[in-house]
N, C-alpha and C. Protein backbone atom coordinates (compact mmCIF):
# COMPACT_ATOMS: atom_id res chain seq x y z
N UNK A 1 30.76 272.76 45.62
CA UNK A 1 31.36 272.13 44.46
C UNK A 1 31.03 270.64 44.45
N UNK A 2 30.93 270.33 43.07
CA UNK A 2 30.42 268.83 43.17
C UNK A 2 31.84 267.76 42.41
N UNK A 3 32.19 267.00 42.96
CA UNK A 3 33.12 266.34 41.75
C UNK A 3 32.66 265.67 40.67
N UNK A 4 31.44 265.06 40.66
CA UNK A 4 30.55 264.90 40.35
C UNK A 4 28.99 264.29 40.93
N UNK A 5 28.23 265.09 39.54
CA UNK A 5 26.79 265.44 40.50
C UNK A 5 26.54 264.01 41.15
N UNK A 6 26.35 262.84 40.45
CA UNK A 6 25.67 261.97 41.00
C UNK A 6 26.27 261.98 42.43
N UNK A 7 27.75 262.30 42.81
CA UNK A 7 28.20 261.72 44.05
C UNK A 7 27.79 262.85 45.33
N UNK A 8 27.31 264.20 44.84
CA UNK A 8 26.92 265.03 45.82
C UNK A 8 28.02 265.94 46.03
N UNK A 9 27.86 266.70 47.10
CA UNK A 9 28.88 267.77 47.37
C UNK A 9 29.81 266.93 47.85
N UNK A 10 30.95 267.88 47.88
CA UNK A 10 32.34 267.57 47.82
C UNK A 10 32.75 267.79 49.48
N UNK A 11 33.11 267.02 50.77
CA UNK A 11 33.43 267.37 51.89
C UNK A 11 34.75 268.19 51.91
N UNK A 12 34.67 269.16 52.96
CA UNK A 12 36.24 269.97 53.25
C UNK A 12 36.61 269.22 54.42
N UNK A 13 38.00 269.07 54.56
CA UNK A 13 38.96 268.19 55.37
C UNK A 13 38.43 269.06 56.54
N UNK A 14 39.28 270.42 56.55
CA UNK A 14 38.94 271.40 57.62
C UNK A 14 37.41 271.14 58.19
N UNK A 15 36.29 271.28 57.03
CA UNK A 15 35.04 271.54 57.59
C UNK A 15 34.29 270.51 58.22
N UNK A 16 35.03 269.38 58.39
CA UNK A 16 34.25 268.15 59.00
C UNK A 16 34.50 268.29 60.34
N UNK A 17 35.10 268.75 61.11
CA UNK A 17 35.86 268.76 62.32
C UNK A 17 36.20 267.92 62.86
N UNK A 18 35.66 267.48 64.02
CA UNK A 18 36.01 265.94 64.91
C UNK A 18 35.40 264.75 64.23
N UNK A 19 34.73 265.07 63.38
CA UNK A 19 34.33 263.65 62.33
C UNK A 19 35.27 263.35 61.59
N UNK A 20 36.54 264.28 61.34
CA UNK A 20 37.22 263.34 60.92
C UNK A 20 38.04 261.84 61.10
N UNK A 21 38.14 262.30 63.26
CA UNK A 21 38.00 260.76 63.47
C UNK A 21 37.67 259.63 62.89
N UNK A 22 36.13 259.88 62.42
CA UNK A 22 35.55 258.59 61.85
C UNK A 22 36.33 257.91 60.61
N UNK A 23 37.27 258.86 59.85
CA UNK A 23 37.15 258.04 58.89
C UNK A 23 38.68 257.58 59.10
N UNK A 24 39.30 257.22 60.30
CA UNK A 24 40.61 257.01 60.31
C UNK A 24 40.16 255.50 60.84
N UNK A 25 38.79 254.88 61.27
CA UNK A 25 38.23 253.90 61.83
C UNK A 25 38.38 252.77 60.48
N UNK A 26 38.81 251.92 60.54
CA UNK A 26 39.12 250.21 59.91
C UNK A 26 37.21 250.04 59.30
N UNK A 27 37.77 249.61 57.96
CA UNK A 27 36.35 249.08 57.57
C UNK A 27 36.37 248.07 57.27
N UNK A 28 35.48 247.60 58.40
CA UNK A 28 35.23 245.84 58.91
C UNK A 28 34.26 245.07 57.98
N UNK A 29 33.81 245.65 57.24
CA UNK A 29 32.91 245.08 56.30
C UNK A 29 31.63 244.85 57.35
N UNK A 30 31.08 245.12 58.31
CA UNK A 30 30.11 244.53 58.99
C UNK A 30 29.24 245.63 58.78
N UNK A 31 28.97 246.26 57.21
CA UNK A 31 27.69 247.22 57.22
C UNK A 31 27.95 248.63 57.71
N UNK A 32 26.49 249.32 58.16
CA UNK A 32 26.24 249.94 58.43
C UNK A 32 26.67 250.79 59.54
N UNK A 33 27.67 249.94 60.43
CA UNK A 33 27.99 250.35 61.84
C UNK A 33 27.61 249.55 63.04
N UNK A 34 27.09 250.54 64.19
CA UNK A 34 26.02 249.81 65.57
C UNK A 34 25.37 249.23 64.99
N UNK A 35 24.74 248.09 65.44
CA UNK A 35 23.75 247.42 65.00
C UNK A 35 22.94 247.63 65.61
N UNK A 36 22.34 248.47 66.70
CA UNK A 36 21.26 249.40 67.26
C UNK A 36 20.94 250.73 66.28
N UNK A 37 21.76 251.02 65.85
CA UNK A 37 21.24 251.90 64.99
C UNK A 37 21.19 252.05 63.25
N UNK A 38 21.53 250.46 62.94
CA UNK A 38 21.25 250.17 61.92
C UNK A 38 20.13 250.22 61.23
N UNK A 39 19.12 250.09 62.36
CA UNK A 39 18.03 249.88 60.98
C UNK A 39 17.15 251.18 61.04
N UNK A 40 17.79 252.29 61.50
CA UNK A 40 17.55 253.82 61.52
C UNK A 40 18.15 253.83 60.16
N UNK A 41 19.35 253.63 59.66
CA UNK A 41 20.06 254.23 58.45
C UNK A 41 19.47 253.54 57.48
N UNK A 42 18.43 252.86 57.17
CA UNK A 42 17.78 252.08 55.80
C UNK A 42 16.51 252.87 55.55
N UNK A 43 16.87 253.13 53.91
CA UNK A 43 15.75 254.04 53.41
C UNK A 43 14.71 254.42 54.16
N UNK A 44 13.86 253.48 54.03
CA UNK A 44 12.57 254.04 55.01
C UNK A 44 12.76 254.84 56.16
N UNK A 45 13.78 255.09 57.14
CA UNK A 45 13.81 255.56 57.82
C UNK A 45 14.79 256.89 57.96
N UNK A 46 14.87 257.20 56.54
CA UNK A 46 15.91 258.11 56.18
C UNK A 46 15.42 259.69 56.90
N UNK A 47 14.17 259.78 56.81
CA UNK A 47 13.46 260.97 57.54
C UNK A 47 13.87 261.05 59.09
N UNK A 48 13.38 259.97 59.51
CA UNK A 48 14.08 259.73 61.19
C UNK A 48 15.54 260.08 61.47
N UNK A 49 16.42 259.27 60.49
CA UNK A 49 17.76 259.74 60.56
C UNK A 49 18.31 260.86 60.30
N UNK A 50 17.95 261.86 59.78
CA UNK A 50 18.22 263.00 59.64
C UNK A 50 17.96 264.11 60.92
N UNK A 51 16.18 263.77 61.21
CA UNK A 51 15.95 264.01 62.22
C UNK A 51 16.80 263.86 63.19
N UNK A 52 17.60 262.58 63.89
CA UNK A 52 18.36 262.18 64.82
C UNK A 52 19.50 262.97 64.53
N UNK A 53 20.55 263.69 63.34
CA UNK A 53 21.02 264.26 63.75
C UNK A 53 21.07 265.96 63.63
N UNK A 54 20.27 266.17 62.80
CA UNK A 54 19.57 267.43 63.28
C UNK A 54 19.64 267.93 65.10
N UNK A 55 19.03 267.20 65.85
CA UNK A 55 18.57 267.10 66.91
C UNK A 55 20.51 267.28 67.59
N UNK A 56 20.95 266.31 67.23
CA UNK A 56 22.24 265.73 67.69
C UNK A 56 23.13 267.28 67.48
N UNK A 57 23.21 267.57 66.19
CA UNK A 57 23.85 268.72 65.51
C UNK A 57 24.11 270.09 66.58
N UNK A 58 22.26 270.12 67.27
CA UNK A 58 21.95 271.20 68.07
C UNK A 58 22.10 270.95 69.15
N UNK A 59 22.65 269.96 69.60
CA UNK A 59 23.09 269.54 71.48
C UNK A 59 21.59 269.18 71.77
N UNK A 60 20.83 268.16 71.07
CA UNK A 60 19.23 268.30 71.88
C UNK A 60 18.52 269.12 71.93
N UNK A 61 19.00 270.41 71.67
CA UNK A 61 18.02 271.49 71.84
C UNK A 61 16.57 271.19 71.08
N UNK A 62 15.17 271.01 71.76
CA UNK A 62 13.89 271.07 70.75
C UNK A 62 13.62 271.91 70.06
N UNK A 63 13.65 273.07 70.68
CA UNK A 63 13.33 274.36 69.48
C UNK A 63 13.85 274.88 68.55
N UNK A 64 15.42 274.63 68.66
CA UNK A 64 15.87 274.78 67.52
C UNK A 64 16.16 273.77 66.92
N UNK A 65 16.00 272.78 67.01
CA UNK A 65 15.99 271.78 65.98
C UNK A 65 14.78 271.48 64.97
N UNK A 66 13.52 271.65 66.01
CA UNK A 66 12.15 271.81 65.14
C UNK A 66 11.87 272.77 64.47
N UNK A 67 12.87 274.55 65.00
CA UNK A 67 12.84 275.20 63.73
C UNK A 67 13.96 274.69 62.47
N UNK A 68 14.96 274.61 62.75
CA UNK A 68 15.61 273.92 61.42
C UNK A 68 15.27 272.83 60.26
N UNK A 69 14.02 272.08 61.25
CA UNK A 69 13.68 271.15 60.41
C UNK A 69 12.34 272.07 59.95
N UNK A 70 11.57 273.17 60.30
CA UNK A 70 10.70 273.48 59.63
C UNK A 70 9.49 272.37 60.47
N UNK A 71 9.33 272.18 61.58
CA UNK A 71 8.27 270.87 61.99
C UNK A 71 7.71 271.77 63.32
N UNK A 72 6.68 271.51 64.27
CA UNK A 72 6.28 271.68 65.49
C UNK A 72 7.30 270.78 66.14
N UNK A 73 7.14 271.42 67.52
CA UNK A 73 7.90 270.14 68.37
C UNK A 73 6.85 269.17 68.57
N UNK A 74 5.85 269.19 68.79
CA UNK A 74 5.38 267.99 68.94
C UNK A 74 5.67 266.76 68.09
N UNK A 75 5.79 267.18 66.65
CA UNK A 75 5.96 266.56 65.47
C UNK A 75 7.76 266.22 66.19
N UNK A 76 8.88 266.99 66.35
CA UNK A 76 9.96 266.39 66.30
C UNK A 76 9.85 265.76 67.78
N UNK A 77 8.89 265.24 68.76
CA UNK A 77 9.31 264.81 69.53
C UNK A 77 8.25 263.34 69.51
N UNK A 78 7.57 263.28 68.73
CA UNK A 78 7.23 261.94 68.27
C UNK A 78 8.15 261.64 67.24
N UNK A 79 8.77 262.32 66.50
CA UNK A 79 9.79 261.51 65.68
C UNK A 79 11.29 261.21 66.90
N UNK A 80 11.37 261.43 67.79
CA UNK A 80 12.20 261.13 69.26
C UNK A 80 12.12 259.77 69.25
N UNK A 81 10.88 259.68 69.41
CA UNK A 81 9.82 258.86 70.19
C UNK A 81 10.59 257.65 69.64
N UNK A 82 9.98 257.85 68.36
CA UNK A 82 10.23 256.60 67.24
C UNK A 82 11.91 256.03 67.00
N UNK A 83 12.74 257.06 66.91
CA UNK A 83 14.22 256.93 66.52
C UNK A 83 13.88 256.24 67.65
N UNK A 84 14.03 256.79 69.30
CA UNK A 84 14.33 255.84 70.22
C UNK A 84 13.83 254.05 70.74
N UNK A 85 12.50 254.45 69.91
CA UNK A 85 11.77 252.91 69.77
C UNK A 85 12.28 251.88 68.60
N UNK A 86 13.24 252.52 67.62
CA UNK A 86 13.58 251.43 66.68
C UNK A 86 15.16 251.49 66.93
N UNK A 87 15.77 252.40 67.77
CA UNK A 87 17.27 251.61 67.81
C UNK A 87 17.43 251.26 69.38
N UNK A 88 16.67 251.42 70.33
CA UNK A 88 16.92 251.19 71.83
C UNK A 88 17.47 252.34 72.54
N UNK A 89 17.98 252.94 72.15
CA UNK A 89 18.80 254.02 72.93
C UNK A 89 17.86 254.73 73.16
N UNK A 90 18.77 255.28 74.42
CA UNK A 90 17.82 256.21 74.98
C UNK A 90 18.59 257.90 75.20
N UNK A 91 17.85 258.43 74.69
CA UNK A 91 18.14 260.04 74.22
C UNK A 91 18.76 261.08 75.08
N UNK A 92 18.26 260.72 76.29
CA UNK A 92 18.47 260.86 77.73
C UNK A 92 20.01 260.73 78.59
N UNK A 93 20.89 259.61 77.65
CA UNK A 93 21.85 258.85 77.77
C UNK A 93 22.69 259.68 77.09
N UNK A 94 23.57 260.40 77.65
CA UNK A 94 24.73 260.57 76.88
C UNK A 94 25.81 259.59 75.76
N UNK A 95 26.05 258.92 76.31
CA UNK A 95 26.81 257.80 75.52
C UNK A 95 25.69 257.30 74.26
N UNK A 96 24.72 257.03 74.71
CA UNK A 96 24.03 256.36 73.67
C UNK A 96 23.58 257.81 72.77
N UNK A 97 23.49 258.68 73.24
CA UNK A 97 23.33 260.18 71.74
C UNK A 97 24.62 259.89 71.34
N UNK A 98 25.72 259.68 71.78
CA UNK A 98 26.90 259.73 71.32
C UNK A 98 27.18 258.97 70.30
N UNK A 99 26.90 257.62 70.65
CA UNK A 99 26.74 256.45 69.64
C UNK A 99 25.59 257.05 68.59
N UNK A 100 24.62 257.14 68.67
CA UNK A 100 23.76 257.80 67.32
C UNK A 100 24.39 258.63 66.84
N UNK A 101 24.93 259.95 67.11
CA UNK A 101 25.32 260.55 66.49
C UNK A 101 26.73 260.50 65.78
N UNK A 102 27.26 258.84 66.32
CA UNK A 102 28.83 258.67 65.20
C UNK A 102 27.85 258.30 64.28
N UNK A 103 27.42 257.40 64.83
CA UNK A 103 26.40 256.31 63.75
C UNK A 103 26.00 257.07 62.57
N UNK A 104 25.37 257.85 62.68
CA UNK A 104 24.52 258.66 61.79
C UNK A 104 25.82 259.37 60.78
N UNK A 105 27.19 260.07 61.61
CA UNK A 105 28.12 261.12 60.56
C UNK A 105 28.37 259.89 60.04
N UNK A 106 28.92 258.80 60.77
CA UNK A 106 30.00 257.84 59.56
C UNK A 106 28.90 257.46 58.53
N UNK A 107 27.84 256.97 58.63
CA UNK A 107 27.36 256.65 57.65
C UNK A 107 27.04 257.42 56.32
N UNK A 108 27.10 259.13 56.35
CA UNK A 108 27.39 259.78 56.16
C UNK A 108 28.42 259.68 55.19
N UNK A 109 29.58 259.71 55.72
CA UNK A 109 31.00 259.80 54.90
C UNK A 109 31.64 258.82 54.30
């Protein structure tokens, strides 16, 4: 259901789960969020960001994330490559997937 089209689908309270956290978070006016993973969420890099939580969505898993996206893994693991070369984090890092992946829902909602 759309409330309206321009604004996109309509979120369910229920269906967001633990993201609903995010939106009980104070808006500081300071943008986008992390500022490590800010300049993942600007247009140009809207492909990457999706990617990042695609990836995130599936616990890391490569194969199923490169089938969901429809890509080779090679292809989703140079797009790794890159998310991790333009926000610093490292993928490897729990905390820091953690941080990408608020990064990525709140911006989101």
């Amino acid at each position: 259901a759309r409330a309206e089209p321009r604004l996109g689908p309509v979120a369910r309270w229920a269906a967001i789960g633990p993201y609903r956290l995010l939106t009980a978070l104070p808006d500081t006016g300071d943008g986008p969020g992390d500022p490590a993973v800010a300049p993942l969420l600007t247009p140009p890099h809207r492909e990457l960001a999706h990617t990042a939580e695609v990836f995130l969505d599936r616990a890391g898993q490569a194969g199923r994330t490169a089938s969901a996206l429809g890509i080779h893994r090679q292809t989703l693991y140079y797009r790794l490559s890159r998310i991790q070369q333009i926000t610093g984090l490292d993928l490897n890092d729990g905390e820091d997937r953690l941080l990408l992946h608020m990064a990525v829902k709140r911006a989101r909602l």
